[in-house]
Protein backbone atom coordinates (compact mmCIF):
# COMPACT_ATOMS: atom_id res chain seq x y z
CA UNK A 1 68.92 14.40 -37.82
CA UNK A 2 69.09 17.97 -39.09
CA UNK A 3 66.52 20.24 -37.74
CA UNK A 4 64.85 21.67 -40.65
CA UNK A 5 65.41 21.49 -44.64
CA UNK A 6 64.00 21.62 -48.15
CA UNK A 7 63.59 18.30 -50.02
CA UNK A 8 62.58 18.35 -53.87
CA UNK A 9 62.77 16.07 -56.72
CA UNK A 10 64.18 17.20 -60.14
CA UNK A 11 63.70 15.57 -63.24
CA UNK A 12 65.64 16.85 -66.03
CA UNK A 13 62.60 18.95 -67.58
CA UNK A 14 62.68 21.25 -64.57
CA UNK A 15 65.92 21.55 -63.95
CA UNK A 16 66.52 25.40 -65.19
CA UNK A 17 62.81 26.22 -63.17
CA UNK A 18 64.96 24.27 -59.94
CA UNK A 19 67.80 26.47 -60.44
CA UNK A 20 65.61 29.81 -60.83
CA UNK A 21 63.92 28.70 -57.38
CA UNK A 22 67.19 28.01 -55.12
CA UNK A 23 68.59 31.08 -56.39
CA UNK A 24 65.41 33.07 -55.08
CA UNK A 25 65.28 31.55 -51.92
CA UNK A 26 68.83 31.86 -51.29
CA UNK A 27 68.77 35.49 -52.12
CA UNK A 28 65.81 36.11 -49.65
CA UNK A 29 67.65 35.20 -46.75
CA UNK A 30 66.57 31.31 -47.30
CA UNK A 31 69.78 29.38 -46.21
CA UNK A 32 67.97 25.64 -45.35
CA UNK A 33 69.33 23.09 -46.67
CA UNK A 34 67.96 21.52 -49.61
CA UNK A 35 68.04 17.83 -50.70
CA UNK A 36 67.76 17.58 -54.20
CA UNK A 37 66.09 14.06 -55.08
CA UNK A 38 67.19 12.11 -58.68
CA UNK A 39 66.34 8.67 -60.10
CA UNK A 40 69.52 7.25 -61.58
CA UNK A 41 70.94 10.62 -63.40
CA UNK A 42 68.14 13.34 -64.36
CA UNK A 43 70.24 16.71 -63.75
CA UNK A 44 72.61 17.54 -66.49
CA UNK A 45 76.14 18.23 -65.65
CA UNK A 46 75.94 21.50 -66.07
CA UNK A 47 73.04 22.51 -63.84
CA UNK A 48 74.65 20.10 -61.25
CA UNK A 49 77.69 22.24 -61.47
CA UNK A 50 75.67 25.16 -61.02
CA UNK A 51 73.50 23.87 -57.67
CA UNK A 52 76.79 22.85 -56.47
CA UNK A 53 77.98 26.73 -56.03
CA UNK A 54 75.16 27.16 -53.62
CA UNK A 55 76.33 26.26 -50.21
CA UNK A 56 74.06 23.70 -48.44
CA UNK A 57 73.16 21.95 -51.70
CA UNK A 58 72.88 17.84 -51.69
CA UNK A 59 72.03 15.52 -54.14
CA UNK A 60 70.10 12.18 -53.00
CA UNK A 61 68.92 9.13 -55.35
CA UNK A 62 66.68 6.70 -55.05
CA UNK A 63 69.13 4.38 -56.53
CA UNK A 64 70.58 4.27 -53.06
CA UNK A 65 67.74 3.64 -51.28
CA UNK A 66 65.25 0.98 -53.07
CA UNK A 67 65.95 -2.24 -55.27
CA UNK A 68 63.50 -1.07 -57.73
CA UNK A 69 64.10 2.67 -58.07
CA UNK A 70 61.60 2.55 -61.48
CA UNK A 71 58.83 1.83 -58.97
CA UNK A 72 59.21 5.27 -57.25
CA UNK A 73 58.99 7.45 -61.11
CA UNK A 74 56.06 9.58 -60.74
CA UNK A 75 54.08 11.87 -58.33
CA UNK A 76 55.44 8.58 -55.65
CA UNK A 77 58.65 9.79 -55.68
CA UNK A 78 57.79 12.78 -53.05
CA UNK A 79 56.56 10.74 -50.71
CA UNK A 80 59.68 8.44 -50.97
CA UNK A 81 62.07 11.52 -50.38
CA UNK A 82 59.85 12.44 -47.38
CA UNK A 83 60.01 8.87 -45.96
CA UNK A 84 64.26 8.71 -46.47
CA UNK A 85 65.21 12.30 -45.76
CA UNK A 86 67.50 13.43 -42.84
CA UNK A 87 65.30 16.77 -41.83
CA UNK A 88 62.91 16.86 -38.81
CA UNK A 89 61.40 19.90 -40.30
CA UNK A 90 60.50 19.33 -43.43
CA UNK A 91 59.21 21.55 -46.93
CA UNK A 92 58.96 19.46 -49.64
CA UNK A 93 58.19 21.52 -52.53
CA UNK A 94 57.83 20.53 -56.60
CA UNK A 95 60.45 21.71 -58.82
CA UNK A 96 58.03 24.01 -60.36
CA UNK A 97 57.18 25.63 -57.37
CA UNK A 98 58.40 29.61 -57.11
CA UNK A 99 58.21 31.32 -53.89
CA UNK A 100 57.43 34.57 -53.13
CA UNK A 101 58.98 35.42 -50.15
CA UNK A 102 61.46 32.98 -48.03
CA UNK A 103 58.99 30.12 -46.83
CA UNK A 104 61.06 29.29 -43.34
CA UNK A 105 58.56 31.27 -41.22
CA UNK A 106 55.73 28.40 -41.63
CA UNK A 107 57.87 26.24 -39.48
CA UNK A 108 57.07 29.17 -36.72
CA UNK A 109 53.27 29.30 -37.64
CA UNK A 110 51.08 28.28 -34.50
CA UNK A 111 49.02 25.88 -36.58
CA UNK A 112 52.50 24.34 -37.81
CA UNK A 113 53.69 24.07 -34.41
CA UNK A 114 50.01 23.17 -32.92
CA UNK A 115 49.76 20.16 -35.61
CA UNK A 116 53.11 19.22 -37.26
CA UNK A 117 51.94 19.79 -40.85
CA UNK A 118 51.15 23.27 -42.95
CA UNK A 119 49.05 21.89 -46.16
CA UNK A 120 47.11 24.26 -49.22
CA UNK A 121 44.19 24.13 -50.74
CA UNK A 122 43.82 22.71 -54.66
CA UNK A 123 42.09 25.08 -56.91
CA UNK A 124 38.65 24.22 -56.32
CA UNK A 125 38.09 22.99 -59.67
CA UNK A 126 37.38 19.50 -60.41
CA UNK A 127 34.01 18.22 -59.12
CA UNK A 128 32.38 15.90 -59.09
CA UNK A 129 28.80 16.42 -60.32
CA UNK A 130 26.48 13.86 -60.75
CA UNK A 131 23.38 15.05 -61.17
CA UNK A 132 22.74 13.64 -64.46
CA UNK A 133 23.21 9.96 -63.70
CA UNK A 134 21.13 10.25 -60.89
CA UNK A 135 18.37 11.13 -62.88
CA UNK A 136 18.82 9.30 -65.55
CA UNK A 137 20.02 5.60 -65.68
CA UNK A 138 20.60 5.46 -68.96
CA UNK A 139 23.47 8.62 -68.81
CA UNK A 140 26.64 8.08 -70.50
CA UNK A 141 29.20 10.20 -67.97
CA UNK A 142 31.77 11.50 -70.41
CA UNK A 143 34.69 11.57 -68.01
CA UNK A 144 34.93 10.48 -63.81
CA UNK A 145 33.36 13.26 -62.66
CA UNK A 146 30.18 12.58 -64.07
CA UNK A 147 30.22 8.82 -63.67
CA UNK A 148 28.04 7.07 -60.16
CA UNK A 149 29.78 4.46 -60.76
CA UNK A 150 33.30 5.68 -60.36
CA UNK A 151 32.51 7.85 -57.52
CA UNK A 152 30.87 5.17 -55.34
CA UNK A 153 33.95 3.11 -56.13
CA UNK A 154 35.91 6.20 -54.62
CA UNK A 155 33.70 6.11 -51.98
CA UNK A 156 34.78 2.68 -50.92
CA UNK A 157 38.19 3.16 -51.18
CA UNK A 158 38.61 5.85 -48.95
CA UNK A 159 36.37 4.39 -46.52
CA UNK A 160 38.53 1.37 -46.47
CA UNK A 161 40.78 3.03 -45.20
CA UNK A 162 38.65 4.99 -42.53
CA UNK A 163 35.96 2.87 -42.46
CA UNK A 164 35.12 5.43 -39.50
CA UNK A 165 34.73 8.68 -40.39
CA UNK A 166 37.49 11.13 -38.21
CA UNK A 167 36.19 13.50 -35.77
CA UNK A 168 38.71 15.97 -37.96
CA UNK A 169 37.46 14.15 -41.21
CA UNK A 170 37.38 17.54 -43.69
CA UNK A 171 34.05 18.73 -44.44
CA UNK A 172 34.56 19.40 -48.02
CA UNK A 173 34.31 15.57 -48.47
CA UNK A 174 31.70 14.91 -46.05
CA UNK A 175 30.08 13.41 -49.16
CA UNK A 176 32.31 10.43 -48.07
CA UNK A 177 30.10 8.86 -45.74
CA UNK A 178 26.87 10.10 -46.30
CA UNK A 179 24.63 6.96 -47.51
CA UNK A 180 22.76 8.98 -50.97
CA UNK A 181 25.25 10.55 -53.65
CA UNK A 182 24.92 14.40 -53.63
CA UNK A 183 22.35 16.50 -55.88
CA UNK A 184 24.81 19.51 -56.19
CA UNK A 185 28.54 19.81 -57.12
CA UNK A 186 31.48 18.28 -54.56
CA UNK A 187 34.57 19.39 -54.37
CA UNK A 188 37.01 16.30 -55.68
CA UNK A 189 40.75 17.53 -55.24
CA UNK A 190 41.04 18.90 -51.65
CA UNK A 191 45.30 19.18 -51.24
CA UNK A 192 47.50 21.36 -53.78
CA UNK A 193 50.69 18.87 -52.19
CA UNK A 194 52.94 21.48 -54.52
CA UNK A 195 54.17 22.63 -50.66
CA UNK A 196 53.77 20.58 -48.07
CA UNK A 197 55.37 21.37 -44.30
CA UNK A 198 55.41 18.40 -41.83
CA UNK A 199 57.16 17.64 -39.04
CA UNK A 200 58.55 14.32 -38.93
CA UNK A 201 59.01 13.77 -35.46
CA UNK A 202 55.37 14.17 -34.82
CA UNK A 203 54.64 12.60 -37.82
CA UNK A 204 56.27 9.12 -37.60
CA UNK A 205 53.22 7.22 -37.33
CA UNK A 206 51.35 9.16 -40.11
CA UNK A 207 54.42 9.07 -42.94
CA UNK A 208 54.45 5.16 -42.52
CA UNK A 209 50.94 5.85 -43.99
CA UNK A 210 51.94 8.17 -46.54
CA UNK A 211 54.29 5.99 -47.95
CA UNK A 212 52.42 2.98 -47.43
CA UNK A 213 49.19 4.37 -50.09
CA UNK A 214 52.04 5.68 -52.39
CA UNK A 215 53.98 2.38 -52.31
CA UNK A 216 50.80 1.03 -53.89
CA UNK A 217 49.99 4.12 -56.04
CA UNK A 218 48.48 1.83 -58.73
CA UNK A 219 45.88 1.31 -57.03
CA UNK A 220 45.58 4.56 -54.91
CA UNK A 221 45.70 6.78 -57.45
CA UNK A 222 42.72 5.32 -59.53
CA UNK A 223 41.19 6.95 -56.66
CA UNK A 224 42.93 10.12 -55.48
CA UNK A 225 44.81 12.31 -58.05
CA UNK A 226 48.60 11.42 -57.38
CA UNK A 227 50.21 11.90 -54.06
CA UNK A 228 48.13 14.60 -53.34
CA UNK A 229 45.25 13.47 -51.06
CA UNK A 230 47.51 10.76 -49.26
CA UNK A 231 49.01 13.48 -47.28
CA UNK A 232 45.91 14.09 -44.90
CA UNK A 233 44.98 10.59 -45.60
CA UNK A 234 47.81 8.78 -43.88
CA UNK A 235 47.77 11.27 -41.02
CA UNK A 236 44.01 10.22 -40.35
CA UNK A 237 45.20 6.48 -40.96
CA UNK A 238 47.05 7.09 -38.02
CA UNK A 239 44.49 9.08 -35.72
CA UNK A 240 46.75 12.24 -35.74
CA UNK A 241 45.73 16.08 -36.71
CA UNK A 242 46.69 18.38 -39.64
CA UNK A 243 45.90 21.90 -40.75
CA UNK A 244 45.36 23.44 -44.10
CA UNK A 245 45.38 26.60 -45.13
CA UNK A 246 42.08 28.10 -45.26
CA UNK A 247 42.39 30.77 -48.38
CA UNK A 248 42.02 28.68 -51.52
CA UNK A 249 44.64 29.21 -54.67
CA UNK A 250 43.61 31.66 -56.90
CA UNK A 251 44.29 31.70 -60.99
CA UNK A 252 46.39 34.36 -61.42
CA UNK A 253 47.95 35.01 -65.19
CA UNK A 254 47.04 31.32 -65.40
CA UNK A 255 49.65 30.06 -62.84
CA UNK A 256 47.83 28.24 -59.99
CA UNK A 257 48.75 30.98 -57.09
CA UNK A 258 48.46 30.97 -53.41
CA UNK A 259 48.10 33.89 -50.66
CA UNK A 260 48.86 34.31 -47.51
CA UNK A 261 47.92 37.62 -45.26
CA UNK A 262 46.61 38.08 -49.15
CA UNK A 263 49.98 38.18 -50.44
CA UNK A 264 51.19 36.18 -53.33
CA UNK A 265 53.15 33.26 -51.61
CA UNK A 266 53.90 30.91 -54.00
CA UNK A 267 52.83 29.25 -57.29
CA UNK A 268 53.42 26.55 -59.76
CA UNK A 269 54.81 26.83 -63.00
């Protein structure tokens, strides 16, 4: 097992934004190795070509791995590369992620070392706020994040999976477990998994998890939005510890952007 590396999945739509980002990081001193993730053939030829002239460039499919690659098309397919990769260290990042600086000095962050796992914050957006149905039974909720209904649903799924709340549960979702909906606003998207470091080692236990809720992502994400919340999920599924980062993104020239030390450190598209 290599020690540490850089997994990412590339359909064809981001391939030029793929490109852009390996040729950042490897002219900031980034030299992991990266593990570039395709179902069947998404990369043209030419951008293959390209990646190719990088040195410590492989591709990976999922064609090699499962009988029913189509299963695995989607936000899924992250958590498959994370469960089939050869890195103990891992970043998985999205396509559309672009770095700021070179990323590698996570893996020597105290928190990363302390807990195995380096996660950010979502943009603290979507809420759920359902003061309205509350107080009126006869409220139409014009999407999920108005609608009792849907969030007490939520509510059970994510308890049956911790049907005892974690000592480490996060507080932003205490809403979880308490027995009357909330009056005010609460947070629903907690993990931005556009960057996620974990180490595998530690982590055995918790990415069986991880790839067990995203294995059955039809019905997870009814609940969660894509692979996103199943990071921290499957870590608690399996009694273990994570850290996130505790500055949330911030919209900056309306790309979702995170700090660090208040320094840009990487955004999406």
């Amino acid at each position: 097992m290599t020690e540490k590396g850089i997994i990412v999945a590339c359909p064809q739509k981001y391939e030029h934004l793929l490109l852009n980002n390996i040729t950042f990081l490897r002219n900031n001193n980034c030299n992991l190795p990266i593990e570039i993730w395709e179902i069947g053939k998404e990369i043209s030829d030419n951008i293959r070509l390209t990646l190719n002239l990088f040195d410590n460039i492989s591709f990976q499919n999922v064609l090699n791995y499962s009988n029913n690659p189509n299963h695995w098309k989607g936000f899924q397919i992250k958590t498959f590369m994370l469960y089939h990769n050869k890195f103990k260290h891992v970043l998985l990042m999205d396509a559309d992620t672009s770095f700021y600086k070179n990323p590698e000095f996570i893996f020597n962050n105290p928190n990363y070392i302390n807990t195995g796992t380096y996660f950010f914050h979502d943009l603290p957006f979507w809420t759920f706020n359902l003061k309205n149905a509350i107080d009126d039974k006869n409220f139409i909720p014009p999407n999920k994040f108005f609608s009792l209904d849907f969030f007490n649903k939520r509510k059970t799924f994510i308890k049956s999976l911790l049907p005892s709340k974690p000592h480490n549960f996060p507080s932003l979702w205490n809403y979880i477990y308490d027995s009357n909906p909330p009056l005010n606003p609460v947070l629903e998207a907690l993990q931005d998994s556009g960057v996620v470091f974990i180490n595998r080692d530690l982590h055995k236990n918790s990415i069986e998890f991880i790839h067990y809720l995203n294995t059955y992502h039809k019905i997870t994400y009814q609940f969660v939005a894509g692979d996103k919340e199943t990071f921290w999920l499957g870590i608690l599924m399996a009694n273990n510890n994570y850290y996130f980062h505790p500055q949330f993104p911030q919209q900056v020239k309306r790309k979702i952007t995170h700090f660090y030390n208040n320094e840009p450190f990487w955004k999406h598209k």
